[in-house]
Protein backbone atom coordinates (compact mmCIF):
# COMPACT_ATOMS: atom_id res chain seq x y z
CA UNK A 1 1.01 21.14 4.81
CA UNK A 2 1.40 19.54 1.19
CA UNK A 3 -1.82 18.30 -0.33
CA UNK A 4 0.49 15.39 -2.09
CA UNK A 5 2.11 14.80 1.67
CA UNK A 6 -1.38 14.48 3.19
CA UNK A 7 -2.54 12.41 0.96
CA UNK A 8 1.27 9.79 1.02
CA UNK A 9 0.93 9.57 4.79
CA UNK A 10 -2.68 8.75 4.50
CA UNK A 11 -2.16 6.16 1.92
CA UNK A 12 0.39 4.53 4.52
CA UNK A 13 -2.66 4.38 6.94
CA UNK A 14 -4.79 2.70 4.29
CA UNK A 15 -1.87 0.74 2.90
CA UNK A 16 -1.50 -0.53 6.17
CA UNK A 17 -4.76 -1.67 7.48
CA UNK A 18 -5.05 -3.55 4.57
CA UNK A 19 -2.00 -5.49 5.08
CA UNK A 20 -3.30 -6.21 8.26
CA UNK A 21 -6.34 -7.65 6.89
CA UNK A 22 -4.01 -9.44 4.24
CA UNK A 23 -1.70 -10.55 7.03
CA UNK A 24 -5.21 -12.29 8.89
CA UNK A 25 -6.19 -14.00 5.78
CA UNK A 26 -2.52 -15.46 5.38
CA UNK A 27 -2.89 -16.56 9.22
CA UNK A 28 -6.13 -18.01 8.46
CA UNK A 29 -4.87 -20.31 5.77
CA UNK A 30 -1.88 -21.41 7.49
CA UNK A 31 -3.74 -22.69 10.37
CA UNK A 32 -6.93 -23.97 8.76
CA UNK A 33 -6.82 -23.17 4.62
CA UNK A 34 -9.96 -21.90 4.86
CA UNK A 35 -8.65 -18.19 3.47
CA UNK A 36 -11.09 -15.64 1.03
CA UNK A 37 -9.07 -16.01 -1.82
CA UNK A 38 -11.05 -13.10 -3.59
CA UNK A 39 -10.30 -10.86 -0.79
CA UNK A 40 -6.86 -11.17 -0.97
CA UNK A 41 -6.85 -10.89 -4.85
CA UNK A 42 -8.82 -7.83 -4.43
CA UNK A 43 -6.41 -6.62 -2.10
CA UNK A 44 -3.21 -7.69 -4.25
CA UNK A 45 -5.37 -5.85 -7.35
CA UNK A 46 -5.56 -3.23 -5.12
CA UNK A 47 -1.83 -2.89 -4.00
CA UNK A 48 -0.82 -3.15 -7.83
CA UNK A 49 -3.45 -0.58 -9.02
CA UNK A 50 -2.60 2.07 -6.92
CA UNK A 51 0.38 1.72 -4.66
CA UNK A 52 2.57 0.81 -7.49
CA UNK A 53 1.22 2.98 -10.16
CA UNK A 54 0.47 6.11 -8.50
CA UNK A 55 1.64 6.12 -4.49
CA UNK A 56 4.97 5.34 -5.20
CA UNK A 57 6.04 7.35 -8.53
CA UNK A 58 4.27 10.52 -5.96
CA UNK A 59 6.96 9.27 -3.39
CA UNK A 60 9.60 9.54 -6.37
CA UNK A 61 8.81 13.03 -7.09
CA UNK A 62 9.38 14.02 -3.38
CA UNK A 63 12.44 12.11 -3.17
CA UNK A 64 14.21 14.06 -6.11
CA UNK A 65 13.13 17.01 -4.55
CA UNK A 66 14.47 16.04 -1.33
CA UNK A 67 18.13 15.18 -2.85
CA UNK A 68 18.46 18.43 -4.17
CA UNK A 69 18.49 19.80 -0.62
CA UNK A 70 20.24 16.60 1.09
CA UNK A 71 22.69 14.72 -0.78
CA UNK A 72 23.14 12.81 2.31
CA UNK A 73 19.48 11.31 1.94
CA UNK A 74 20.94 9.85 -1.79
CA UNK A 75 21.80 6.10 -0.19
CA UNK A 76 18.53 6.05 1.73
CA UNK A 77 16.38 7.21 -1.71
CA UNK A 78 18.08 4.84 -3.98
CA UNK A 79 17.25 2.14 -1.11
CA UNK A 80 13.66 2.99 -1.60
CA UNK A 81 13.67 3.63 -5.25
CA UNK A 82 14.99 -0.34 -5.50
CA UNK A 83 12.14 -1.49 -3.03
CA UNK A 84 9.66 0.17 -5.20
CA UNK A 85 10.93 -1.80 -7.84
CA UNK A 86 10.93 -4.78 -5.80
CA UNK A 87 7.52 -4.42 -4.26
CA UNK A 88 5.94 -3.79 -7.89
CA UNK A 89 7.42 -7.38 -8.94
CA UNK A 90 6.82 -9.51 -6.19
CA UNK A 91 2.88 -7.74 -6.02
CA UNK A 92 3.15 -8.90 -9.86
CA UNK A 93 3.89 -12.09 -8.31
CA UNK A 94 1.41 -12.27 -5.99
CA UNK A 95 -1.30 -11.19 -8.59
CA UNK A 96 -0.21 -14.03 -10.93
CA UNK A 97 -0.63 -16.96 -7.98
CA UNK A 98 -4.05 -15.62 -6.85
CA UNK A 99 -5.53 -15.52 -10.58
CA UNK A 100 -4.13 -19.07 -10.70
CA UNK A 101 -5.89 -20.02 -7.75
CA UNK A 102 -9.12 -17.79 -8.57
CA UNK A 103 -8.67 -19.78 -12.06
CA UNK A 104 -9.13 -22.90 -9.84
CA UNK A 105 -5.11 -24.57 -10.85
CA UNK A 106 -3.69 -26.49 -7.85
CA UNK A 107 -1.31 -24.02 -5.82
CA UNK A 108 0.48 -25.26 -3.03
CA UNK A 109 -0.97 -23.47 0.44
CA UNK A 110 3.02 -23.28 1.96
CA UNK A 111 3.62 -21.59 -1.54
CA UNK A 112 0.80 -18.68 -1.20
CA UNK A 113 1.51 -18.17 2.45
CA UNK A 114 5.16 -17.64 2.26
CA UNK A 115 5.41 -15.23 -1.15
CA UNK A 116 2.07 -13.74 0.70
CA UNK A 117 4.01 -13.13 3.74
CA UNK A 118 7.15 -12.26 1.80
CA UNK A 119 5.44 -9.33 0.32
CA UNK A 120 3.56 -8.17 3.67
CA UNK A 121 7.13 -8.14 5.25
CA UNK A 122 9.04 -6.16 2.91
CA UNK A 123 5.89 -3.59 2.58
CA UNK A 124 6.01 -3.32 6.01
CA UNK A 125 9.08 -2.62 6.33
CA UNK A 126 9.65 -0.30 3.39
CA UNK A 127 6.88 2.17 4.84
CA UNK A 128 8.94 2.13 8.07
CA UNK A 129 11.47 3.25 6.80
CA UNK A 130 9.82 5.92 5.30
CA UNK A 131 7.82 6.86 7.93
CA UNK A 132 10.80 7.30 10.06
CA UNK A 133 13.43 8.36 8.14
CA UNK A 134 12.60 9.91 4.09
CA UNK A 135 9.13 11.72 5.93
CA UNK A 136 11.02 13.44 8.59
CA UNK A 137 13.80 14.59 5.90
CA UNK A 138 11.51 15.58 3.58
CA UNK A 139 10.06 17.87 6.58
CA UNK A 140 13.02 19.46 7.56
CA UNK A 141 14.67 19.87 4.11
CA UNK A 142 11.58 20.78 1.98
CA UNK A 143 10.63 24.48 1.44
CA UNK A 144 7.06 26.00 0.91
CA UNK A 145 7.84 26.16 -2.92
CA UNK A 146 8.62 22.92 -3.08
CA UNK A 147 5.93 21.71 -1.97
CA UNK A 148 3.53 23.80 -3.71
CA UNK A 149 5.33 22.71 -7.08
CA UNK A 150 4.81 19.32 -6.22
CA UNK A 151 1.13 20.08 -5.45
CA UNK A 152 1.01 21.55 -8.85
CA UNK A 153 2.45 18.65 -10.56
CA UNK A 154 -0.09 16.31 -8.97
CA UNK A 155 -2.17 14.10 -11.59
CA UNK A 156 -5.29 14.20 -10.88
CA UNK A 157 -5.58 10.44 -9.95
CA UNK A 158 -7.61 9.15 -7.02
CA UNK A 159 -7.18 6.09 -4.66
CA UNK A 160 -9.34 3.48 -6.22
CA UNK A 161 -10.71 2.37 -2.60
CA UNK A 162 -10.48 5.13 -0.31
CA UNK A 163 -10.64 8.30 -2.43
CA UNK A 164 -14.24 9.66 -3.30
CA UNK A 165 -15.45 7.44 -6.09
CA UNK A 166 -14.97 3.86 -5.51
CA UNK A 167 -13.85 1.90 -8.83
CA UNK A 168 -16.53 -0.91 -9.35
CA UNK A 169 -13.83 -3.56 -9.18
CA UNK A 170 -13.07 -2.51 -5.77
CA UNK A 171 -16.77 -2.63 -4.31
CA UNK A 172 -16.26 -5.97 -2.32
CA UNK A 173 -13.36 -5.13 -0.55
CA UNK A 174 -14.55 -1.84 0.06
CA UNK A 175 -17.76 -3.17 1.75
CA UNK A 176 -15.59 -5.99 4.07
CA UNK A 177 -13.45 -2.82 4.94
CA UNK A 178 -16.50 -1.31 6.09
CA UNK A 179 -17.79 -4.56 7.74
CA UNK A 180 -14.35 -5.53 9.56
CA UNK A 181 -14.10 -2.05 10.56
CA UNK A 182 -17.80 -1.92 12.11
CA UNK A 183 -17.02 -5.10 14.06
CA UNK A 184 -14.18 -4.04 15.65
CA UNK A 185 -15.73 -0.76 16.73
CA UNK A 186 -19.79 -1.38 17.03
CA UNK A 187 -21.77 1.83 17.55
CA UNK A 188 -22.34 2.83 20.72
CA UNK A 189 -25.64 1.35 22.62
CA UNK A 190 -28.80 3.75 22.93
CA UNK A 191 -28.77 4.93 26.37
């Protein structure tokens, strides 16, 4: 299997634990306001660090491949070419109304919770689709050269949180990763 492949689908699994964890904090201030504000800047930082500068141009470079041998995938890739774009601005927007708040100007709760849940939706949804439909194509369509050309043409650009040096700016959410995570699975008892 393709190192760059590996590494897409296992960005999806990181991607979407923390919109889960994103999705919780925009539960917790509907109900009560009492949200972690950093957290879900960190996270925002996070989506607009990696996912939009490096995930998704990766993605790109398997999708042109993947037209060259299925020019029936072309309506589906420009789909997800466009959501890129979109996710990239409304994470733009989302990173502008939580250094706002951070910055301590009055924001509207209603207003954070629905561009919040705005963005979770359509990121959501976007991965969907290409867990169900551009992954499997780009299986069945995509020959060994291929994909060793695209491993070649890999920067050599890490994932900020989960890759094997942790960016200092990341360090917090990291750590409540590794907290939430160790709550919801607590080592076993000593027998």
């Amino acid at each position: 299997m393709s190192q760059l492949f590996e590494q897409i689908r296992l960005d999806h699994v990181h991607i979407a634990q923390l919109l889960d964890i994103l999705d919780h904090q925009l539960n917790i201030l509907s109900e009560a306001g009492g949200a972690d504000f950093e957290l879900i800047c960190d996270i925002i930082r996070y989506m607009t660090t990696y996912p939009d500068t490096v995930h998704h141009p990766r993605e790109g470079l398997m999708f042109e491949r993947l037209l060259a041998h299925d020019a029936s995938a072309a309506d589906l890739l420009r789909d997800l070419t466009t959501e890129h774009r979109l996710l990239a601005e409304k994470g733009a927007a989302c990173m502008e109304i939580m250094r706002q708040v951070i910055d301590g100007a009055m924001v509207r709760r209603d207003q954070i919770e629905a561009l919040g849940r705005e963005y979770v939706a359509l990121l959501r949804a976007h991965m969907d689709k290409e867990d169900t439909d551009a992954f499997p194509r780009l299986e069945k369509n995509l020959t060994d050269e291929d994909w060793r050309a695209l491993d070649a043409s890999l920067d050599p650009q890490d994932d900020p949180v989960f890759g094997p040096q942790v960016e200092a700016q990341f360090d917090s959410l990291l750590t409540f990763i590794h907290q939430h995570s160790a709550d919801r699975h607590p080592p076993p008892e000593d027998l």
